[in-house]
PDBML (XML) file of the C-alpha atoms, coordinates in Angstrom:
<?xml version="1.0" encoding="UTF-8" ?>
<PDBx:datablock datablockName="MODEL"
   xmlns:PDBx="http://pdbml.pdb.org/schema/pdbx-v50.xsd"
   xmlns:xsi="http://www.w3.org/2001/XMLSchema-instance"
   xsi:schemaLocation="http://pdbml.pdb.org/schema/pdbx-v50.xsd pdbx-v50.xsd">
   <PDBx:atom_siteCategory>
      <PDBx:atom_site id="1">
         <PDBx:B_iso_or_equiv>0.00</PDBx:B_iso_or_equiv>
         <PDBx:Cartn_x>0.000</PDBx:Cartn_x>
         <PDBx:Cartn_y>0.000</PDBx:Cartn_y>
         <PDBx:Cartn_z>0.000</PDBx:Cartn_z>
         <PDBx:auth_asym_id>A</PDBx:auth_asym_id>
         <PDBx:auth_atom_id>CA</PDBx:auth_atom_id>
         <PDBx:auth_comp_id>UNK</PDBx:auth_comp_id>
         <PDBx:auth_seq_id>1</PDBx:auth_seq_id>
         <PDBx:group_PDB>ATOM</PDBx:group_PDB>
         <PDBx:label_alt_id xsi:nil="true" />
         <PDBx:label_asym_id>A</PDBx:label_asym_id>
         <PDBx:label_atom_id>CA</PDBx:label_atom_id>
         <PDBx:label_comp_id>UNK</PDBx:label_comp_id>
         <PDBx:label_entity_id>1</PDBx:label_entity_id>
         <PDBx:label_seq_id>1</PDBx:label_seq_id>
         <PDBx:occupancy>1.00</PDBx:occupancy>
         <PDBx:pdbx_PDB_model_num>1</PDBx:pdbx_PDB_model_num>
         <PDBx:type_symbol>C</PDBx:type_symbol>
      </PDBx:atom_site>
      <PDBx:atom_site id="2">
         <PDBx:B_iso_or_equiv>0.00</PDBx:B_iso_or_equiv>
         <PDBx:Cartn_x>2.742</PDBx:Cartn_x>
         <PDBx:Cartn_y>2.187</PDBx:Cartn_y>
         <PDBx:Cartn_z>-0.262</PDBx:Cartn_z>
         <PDBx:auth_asym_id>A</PDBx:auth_asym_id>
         <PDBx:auth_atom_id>CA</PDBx:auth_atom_id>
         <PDBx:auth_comp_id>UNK</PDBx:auth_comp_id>
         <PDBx:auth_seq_id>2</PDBx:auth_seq_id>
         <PDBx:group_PDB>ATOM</PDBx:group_PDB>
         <PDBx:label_alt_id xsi:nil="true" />
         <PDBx:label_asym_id>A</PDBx:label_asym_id>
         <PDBx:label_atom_id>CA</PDBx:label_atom_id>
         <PDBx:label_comp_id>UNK</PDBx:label_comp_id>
         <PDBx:label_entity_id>1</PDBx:label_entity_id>
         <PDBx:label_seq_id>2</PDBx:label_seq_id>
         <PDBx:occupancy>1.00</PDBx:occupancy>
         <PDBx:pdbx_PDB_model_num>1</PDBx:pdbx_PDB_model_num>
         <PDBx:type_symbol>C</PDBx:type_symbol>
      </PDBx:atom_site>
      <PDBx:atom_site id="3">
         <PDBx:B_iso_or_equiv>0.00</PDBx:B_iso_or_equiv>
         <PDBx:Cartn_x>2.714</PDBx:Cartn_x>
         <PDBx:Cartn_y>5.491</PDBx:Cartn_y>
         <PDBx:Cartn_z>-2.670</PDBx:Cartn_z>
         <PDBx:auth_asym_id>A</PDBx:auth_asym_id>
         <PDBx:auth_atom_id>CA</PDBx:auth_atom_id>
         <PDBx:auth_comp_id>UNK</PDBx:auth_comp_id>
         <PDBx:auth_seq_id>3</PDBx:auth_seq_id>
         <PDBx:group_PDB>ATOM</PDBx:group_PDB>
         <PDBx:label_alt_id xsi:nil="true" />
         <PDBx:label_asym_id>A</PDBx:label_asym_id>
         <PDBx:label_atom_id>CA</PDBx:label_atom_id>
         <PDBx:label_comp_id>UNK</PDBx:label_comp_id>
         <PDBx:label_entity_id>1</PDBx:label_entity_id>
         <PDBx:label_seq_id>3</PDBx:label_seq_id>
         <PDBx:occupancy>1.00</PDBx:occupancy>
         <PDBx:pdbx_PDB_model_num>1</PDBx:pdbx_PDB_model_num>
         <PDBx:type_symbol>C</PDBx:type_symbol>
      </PDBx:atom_site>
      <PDBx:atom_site id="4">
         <PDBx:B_iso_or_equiv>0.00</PDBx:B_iso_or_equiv>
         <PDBx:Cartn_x>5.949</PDBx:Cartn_x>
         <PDBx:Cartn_y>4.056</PDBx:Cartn_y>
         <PDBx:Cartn_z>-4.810</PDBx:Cartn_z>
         <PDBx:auth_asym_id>A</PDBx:auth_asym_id>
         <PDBx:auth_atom_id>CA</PDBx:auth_atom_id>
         <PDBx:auth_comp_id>UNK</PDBx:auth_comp_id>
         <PDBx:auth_seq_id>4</PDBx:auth_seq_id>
         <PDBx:group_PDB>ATOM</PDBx:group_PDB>
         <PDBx:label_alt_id xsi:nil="true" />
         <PDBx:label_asym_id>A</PDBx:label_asym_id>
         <PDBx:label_atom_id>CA</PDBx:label_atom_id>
         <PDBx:label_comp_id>UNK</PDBx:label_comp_id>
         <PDBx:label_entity_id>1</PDBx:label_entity_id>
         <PDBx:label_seq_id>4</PDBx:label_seq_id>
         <PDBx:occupancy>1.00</PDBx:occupancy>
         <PDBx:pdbx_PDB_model_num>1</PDBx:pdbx_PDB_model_num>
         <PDBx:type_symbol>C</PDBx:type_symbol>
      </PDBx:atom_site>
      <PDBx:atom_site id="5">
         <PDBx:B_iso_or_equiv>0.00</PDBx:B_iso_or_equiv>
         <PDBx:Cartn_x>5.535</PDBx:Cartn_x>
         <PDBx:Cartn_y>7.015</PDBx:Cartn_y>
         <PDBx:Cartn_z>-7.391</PDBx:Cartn_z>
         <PDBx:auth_asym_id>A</PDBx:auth_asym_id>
         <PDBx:auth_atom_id>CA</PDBx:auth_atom_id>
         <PDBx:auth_comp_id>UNK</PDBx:auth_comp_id>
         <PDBx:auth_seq_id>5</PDBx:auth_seq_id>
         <PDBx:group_PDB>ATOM</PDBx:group_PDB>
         <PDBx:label_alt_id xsi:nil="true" />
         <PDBx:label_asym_id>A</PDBx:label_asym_id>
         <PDBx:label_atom_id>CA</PDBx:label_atom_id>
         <PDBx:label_comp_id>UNK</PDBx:label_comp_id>
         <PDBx:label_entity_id>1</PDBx:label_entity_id>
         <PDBx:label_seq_id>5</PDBx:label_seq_id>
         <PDBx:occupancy>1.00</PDBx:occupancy>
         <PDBx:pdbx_PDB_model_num>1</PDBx:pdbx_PDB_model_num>
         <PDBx:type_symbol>C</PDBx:type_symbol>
      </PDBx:atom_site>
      <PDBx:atom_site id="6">
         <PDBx:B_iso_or_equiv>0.00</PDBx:B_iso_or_equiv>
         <PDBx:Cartn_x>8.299</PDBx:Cartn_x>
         <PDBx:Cartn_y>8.889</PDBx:Cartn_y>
         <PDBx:Cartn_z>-6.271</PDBx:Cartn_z>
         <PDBx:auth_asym_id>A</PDBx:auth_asym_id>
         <PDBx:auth_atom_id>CA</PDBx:auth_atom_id>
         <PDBx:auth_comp_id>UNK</PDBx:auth_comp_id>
         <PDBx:auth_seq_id>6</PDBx:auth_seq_id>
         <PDBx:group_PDB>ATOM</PDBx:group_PDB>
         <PDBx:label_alt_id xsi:nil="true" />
         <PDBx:label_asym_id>A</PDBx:label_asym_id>
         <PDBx:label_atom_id>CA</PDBx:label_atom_id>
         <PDBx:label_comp_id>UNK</PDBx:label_comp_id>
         <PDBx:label_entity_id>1</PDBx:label_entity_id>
         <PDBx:label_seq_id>6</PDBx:label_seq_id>
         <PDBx:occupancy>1.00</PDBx:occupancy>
         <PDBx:pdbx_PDB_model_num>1</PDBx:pdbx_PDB_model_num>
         <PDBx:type_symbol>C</PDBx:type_symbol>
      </PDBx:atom_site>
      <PDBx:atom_site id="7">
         <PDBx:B_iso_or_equiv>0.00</PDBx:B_iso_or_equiv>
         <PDBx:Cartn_x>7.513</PDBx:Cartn_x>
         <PDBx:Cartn_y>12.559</PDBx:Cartn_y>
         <PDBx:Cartn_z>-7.370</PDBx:Cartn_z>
         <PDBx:auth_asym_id>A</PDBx:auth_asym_id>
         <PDBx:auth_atom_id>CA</PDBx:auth_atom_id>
         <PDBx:auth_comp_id>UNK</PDBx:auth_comp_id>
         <PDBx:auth_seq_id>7</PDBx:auth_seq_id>
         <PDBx:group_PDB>ATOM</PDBx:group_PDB>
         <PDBx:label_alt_id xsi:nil="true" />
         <PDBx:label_asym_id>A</PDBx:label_asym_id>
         <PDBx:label_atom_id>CA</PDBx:label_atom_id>
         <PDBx:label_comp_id>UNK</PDBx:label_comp_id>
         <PDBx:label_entity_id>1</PDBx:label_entity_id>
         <PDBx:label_seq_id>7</PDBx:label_seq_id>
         <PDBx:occupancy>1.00</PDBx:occupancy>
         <PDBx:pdbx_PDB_model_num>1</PDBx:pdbx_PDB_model_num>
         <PDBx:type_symbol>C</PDBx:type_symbol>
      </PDBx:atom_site>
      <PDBx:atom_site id="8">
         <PDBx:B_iso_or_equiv>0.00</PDBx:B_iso_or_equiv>
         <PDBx:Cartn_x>4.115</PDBx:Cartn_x>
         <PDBx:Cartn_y>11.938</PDBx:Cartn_y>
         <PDBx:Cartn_z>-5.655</PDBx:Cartn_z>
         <PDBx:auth_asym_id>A</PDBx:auth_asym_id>
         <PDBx:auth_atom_id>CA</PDBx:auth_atom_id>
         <PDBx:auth_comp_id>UNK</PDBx:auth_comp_id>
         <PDBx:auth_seq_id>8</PDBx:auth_seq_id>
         <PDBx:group_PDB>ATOM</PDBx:group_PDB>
         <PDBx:label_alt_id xsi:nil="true" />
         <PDBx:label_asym_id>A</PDBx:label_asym_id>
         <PDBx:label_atom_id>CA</PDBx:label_atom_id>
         <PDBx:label_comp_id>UNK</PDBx:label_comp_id>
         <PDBx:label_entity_id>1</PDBx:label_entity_id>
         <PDBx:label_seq_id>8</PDBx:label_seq_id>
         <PDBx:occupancy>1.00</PDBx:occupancy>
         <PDBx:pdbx_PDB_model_num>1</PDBx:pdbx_PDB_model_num>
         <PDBx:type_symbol>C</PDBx:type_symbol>
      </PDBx:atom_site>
      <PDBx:atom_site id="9">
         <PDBx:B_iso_or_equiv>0.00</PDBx:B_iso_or_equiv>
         <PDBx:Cartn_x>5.241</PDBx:Cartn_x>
         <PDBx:Cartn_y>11.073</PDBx:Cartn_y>
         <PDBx:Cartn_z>-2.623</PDBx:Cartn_z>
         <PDBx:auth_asym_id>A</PDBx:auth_asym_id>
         <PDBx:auth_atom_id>CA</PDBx:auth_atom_id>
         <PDBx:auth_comp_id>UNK</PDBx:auth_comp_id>
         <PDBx:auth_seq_id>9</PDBx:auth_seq_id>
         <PDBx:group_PDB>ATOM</PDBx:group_PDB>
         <PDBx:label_alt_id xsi:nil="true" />
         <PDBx:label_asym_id>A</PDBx:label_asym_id>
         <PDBx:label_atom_id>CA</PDBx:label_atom_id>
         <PDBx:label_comp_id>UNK</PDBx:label_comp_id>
         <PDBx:label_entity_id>1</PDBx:label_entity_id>
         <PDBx:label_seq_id>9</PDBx:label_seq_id>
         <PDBx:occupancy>1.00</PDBx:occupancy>
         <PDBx:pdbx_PDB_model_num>1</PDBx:pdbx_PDB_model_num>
         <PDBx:type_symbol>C</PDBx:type_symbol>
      </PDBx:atom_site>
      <PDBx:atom_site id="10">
         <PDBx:B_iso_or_equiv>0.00</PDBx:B_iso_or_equiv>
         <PDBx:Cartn_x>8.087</PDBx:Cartn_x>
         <PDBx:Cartn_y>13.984</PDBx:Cartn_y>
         <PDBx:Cartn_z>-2.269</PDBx:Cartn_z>
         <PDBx:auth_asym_id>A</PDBx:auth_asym_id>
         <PDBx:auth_atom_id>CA</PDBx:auth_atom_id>
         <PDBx:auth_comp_id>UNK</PDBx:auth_comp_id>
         <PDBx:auth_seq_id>10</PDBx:auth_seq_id>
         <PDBx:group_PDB>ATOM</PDBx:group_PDB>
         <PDBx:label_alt_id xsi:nil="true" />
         <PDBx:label_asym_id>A</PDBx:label_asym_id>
         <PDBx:label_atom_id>CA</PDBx:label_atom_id>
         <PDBx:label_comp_id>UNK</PDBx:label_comp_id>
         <PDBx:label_entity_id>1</PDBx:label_entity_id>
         <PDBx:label_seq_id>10</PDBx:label_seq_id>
         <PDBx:occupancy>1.00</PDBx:occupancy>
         <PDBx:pdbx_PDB_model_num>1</PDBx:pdbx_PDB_model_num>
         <PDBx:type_symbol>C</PDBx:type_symbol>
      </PDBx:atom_site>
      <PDBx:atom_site id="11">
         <PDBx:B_iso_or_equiv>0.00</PDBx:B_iso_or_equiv>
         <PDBx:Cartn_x>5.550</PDBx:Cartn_x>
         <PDBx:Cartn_y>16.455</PDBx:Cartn_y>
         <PDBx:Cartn_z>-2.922</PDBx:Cartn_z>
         <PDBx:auth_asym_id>A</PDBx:auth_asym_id>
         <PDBx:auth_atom_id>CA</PDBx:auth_atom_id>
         <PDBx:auth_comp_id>UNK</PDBx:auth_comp_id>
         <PDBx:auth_seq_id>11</PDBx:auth_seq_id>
         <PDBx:group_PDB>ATOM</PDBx:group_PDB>
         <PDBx:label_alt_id xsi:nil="true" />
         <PDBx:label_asym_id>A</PDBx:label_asym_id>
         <PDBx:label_atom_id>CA</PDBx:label_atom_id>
         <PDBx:label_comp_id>UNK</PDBx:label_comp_id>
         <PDBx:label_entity_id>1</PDBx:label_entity_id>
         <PDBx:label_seq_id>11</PDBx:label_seq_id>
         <PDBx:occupancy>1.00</PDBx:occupancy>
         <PDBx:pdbx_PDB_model_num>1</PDBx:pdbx_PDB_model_num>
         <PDBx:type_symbol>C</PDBx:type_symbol>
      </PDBx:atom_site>
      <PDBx:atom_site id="12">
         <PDBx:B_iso_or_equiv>0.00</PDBx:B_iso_or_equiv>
         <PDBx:Cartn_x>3.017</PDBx:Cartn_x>
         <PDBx:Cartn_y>14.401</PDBx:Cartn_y>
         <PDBx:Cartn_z>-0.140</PDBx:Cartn_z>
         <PDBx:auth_asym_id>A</PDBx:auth_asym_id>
         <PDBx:auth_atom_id>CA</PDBx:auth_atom_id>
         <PDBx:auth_comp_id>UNK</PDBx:auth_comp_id>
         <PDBx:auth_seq_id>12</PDBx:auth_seq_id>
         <PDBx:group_PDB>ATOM</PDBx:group_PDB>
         <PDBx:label_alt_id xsi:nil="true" />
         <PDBx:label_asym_id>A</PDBx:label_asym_id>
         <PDBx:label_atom_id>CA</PDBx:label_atom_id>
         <PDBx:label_comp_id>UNK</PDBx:label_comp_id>
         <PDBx:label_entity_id>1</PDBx:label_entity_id>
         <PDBx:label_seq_id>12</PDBx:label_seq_id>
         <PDBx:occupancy>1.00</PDBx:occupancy>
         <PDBx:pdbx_PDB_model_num>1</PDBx:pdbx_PDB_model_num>
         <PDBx:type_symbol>C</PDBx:type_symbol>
      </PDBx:atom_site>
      <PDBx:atom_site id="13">
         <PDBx:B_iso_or_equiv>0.00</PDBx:B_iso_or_equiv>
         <PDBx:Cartn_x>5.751</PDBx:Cartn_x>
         <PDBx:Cartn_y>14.393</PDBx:Cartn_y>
         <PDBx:Cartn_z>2.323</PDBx:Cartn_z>
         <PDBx:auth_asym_id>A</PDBx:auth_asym_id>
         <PDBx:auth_atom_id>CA</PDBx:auth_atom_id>
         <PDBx:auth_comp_id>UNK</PDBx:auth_comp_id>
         <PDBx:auth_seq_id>13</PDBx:auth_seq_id>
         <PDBx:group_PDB>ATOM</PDBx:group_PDB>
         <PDBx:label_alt_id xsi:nil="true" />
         <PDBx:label_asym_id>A</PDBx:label_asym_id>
         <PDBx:label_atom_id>CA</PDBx:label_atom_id>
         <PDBx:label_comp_id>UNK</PDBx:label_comp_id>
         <PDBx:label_entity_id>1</PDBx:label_entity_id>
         <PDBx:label_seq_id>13</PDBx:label_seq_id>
         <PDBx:occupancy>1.00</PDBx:occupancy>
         <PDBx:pdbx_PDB_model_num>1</PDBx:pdbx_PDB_model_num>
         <PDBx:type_symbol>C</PDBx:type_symbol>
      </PDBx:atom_site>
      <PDBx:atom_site id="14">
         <PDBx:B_iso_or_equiv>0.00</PDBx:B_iso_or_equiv>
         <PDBx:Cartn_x>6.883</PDBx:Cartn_x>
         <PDBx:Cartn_y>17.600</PDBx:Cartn_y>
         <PDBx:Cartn_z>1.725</PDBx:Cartn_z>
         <PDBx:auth_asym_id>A</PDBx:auth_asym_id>
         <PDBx:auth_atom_id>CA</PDBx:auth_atom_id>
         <PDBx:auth_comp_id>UNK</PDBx:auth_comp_id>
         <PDBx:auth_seq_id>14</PDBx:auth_seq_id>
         <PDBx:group_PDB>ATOM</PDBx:group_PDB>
         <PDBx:label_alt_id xsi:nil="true" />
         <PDBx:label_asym_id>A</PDBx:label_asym_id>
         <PDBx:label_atom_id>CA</PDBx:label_atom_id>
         <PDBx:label_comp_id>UNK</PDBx:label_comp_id>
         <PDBx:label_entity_id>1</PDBx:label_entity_id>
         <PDBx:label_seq_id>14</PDBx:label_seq_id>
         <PDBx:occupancy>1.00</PDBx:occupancy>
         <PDBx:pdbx_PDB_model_num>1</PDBx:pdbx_PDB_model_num>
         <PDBx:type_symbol>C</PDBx:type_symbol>
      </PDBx:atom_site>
      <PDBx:atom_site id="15">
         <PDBx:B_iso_or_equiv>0.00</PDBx:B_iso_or_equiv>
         <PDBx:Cartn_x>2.938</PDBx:Cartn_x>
         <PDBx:Cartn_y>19.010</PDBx:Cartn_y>
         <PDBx:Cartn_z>2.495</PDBx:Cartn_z>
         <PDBx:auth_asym_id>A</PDBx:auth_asym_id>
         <PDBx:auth_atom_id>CA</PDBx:auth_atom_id>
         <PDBx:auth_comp_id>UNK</PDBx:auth_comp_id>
         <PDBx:auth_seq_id>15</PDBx:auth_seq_id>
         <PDBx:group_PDB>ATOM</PDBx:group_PDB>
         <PDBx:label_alt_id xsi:nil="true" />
         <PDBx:label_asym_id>A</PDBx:label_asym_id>
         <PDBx:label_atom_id>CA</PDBx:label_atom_id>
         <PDBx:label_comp_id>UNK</PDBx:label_comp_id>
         <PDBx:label_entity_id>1</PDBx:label_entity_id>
         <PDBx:label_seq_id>15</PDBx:label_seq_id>
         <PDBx:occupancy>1.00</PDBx:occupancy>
         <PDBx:pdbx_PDB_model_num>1</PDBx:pdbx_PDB_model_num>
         <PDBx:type_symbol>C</PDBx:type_symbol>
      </PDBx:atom_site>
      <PDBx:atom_site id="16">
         <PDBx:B_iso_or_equiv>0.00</PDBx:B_iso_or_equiv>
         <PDBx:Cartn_x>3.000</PDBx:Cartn_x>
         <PDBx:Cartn_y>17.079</PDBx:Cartn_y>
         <PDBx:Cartn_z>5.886</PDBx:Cartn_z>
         <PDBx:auth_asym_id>A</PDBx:auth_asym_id>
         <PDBx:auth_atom_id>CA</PDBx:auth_atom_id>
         <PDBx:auth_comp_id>UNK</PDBx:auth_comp_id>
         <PDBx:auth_seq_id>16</PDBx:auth_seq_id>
         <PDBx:group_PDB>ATOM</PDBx:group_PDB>
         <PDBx:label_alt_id xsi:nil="true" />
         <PDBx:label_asym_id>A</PDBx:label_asym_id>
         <PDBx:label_atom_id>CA</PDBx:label_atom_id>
         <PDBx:label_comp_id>UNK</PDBx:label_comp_id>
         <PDBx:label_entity_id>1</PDBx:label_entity_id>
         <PDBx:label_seq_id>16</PDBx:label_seq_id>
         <PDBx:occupancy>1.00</PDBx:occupancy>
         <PDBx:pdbx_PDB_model_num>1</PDBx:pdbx_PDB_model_num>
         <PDBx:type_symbol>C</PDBx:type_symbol>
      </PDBx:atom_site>
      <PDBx:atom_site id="17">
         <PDBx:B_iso_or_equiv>0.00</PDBx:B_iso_or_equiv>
         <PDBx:Cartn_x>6.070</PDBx:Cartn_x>
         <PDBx:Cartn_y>18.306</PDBx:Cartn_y>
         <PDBx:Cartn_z>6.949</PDBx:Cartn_z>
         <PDBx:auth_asym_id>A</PDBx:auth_asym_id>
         <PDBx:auth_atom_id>CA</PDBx:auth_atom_id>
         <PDBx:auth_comp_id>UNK</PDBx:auth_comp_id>
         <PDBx:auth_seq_id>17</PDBx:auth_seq_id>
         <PDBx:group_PDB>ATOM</PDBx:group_PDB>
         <PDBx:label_alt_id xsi:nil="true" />
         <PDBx:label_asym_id>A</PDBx:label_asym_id>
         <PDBx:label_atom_id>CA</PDBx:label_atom_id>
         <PDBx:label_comp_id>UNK</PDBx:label_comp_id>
         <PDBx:label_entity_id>1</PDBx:label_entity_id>
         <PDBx:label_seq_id>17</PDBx:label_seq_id>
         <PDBx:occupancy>1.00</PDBx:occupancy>
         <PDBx:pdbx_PDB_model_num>1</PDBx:pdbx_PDB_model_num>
         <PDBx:type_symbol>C</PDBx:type_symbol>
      </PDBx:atom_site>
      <PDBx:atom_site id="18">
         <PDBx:B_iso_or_equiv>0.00</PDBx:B_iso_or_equiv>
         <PDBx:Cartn_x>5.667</PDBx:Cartn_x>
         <PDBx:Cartn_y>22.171</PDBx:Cartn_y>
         <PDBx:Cartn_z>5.881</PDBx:Cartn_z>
         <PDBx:auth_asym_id>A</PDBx:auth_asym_id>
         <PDBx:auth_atom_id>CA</PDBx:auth_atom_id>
         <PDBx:auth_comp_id>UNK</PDBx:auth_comp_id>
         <PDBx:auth_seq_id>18</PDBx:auth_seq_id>
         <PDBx:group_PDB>ATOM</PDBx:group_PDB>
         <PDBx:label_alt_id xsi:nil="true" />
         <PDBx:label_asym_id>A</PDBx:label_asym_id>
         <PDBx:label_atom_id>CA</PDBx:label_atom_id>
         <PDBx:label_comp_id>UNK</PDBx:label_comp_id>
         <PDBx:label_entity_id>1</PDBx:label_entity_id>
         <PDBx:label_seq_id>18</PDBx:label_seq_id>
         <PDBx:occupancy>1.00</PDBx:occupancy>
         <PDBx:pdbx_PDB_model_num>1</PDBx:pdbx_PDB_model_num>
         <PDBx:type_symbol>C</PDBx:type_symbol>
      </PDBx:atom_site>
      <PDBx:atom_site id="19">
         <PDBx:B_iso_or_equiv>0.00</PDBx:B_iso_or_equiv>
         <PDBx:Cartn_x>1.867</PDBx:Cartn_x>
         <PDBx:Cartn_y>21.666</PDBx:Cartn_y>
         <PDBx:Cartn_z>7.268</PDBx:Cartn_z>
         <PDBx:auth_asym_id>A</PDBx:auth_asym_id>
         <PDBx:auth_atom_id>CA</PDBx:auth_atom_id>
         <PDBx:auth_comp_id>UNK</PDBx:auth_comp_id>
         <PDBx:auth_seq_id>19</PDBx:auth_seq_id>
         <PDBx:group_PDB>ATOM</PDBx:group_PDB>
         <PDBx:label_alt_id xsi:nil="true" />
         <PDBx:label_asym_id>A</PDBx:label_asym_id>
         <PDBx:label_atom_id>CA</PDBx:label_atom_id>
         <PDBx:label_comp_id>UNK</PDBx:label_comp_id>
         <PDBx:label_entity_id>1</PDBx:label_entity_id>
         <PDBx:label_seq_id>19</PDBx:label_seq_id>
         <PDBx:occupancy>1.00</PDBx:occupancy>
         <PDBx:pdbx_PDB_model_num>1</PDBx:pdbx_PDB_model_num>
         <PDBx:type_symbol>C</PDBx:type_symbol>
      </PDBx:atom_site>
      <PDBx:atom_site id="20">
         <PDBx:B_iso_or_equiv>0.00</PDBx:B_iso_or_equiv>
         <PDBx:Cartn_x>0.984</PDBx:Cartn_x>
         <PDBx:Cartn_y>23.608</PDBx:Cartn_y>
         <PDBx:Cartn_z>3.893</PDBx:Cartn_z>
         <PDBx:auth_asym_id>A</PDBx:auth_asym_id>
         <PDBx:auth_atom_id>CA</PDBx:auth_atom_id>
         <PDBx:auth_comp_id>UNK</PDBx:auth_comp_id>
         <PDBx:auth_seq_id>20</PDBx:auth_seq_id>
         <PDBx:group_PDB>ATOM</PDBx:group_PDB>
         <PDBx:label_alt_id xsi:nil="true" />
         <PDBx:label_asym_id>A</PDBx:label_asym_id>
         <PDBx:label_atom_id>CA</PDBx:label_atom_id>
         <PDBx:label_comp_id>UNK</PDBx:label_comp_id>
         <PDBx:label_entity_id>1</PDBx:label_entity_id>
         <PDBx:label_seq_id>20</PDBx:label_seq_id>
         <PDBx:occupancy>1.00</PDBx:occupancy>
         <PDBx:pdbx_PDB_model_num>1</PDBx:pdbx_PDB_model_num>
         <PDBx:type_symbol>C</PDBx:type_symbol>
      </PDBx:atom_site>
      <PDBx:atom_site id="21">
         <PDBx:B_iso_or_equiv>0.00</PDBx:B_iso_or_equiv>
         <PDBx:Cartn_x>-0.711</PDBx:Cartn_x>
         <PDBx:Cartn_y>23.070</PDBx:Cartn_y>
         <PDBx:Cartn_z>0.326</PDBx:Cartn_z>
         <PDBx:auth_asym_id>A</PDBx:auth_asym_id>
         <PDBx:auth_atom_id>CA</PDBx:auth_atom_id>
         <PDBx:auth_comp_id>UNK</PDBx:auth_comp_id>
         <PDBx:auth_seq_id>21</PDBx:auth_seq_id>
         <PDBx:group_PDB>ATOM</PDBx:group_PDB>
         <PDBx:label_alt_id xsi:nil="true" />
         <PDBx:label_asym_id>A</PDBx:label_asym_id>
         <PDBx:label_atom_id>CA</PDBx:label_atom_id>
         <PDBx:label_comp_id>UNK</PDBx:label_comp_id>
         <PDBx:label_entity_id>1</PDBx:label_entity_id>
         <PDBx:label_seq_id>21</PDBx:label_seq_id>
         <PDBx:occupancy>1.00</PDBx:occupancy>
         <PDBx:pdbx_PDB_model_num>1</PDBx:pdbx_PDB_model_num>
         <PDBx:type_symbol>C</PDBx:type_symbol>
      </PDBx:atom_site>
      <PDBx:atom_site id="22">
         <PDBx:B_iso_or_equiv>0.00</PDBx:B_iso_or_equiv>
         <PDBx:Cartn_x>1.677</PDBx:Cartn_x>
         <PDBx:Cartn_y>22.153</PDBx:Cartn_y>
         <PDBx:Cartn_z>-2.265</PDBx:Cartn_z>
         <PDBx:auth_asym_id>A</PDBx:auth_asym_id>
         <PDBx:auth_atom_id>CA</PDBx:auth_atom_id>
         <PDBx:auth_comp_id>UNK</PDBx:auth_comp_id>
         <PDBx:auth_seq_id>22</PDBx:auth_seq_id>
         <PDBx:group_PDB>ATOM</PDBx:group_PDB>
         <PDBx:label_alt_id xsi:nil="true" />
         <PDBx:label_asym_id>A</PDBx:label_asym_id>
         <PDBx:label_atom_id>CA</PDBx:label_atom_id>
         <PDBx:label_comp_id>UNK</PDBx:label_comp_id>
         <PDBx:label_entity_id>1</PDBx:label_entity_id>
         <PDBx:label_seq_id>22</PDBx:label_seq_id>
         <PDBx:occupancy>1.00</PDBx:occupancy>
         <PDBx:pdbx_PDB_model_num>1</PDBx:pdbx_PDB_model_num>
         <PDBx:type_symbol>C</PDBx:type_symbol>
      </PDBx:atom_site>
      <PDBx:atom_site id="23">
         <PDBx:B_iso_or_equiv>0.00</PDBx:B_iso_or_equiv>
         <PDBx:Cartn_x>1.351</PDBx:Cartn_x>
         <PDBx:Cartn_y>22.922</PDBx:Cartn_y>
         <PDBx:Cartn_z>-5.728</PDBx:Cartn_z>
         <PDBx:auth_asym_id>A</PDBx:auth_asym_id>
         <PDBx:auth_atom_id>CA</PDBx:auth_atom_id>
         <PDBx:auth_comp_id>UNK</PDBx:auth_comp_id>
         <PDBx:auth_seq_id>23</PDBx:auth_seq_id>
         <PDBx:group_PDB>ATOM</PDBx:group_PDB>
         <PDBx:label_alt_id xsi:nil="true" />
         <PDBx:label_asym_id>A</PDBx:label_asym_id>
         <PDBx:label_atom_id>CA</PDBx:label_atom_id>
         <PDBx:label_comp_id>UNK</PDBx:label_comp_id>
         <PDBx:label_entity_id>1</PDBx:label_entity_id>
         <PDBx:label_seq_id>23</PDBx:label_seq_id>
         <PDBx:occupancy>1.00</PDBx:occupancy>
         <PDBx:pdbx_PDB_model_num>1</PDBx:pdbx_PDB_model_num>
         <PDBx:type_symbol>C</PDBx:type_symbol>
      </PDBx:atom_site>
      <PDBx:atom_site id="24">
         <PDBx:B_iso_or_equiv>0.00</PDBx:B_iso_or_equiv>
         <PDBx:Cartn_x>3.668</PDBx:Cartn_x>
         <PDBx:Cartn_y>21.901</PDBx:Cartn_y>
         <PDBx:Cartn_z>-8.286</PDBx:Cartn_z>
         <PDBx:auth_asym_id>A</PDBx:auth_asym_id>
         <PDBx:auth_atom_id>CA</PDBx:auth_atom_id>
         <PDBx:auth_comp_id>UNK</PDBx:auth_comp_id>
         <PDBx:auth_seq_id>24</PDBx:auth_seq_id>
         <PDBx:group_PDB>ATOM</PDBx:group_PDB>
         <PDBx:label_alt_id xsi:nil="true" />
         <PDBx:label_asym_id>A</PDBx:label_asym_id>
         <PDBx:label_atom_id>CA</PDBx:label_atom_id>
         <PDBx:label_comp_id>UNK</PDBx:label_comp_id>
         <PDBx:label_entity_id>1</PDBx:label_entity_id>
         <PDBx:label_seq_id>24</PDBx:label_seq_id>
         <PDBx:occupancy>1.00</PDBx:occupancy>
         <PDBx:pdbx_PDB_model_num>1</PDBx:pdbx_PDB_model_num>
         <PDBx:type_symbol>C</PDBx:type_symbol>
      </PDBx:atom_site>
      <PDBx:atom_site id="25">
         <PDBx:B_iso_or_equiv>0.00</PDBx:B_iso_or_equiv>
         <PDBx:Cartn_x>4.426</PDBx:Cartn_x>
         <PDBx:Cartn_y>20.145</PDBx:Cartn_y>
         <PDBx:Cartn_z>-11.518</PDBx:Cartn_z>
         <PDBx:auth_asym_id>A</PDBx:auth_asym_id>
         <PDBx:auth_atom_id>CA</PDBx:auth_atom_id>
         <PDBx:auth_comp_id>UNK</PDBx:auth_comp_id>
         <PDBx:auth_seq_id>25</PDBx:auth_seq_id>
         <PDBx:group_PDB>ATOM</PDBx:group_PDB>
         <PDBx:label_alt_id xsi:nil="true" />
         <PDBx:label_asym_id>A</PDBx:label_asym_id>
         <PDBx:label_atom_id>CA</PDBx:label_atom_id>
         <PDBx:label_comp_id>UNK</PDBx:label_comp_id>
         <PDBx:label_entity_id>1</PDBx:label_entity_id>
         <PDBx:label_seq_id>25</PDBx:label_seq_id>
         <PDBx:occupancy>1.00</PDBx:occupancy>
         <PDBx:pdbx_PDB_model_num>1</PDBx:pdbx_PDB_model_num>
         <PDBx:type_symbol>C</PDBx:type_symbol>
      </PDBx:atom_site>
   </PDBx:atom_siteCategory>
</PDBx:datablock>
């Protein structure tokens, strides 16, 4: 059940750690 798509989950991880919306390409 991991999310293994690797730009995905930066962008996820880098939401939960800023504790803001992220937006990108």
């Amino acid at each position: 059940g991991l999310l293994s798509v690797p730009q995905i989950a930066a962008l996820a991880r880098l939401a939960r750690r800023l504790g803001i919306t992220i937006s990108r390409a």
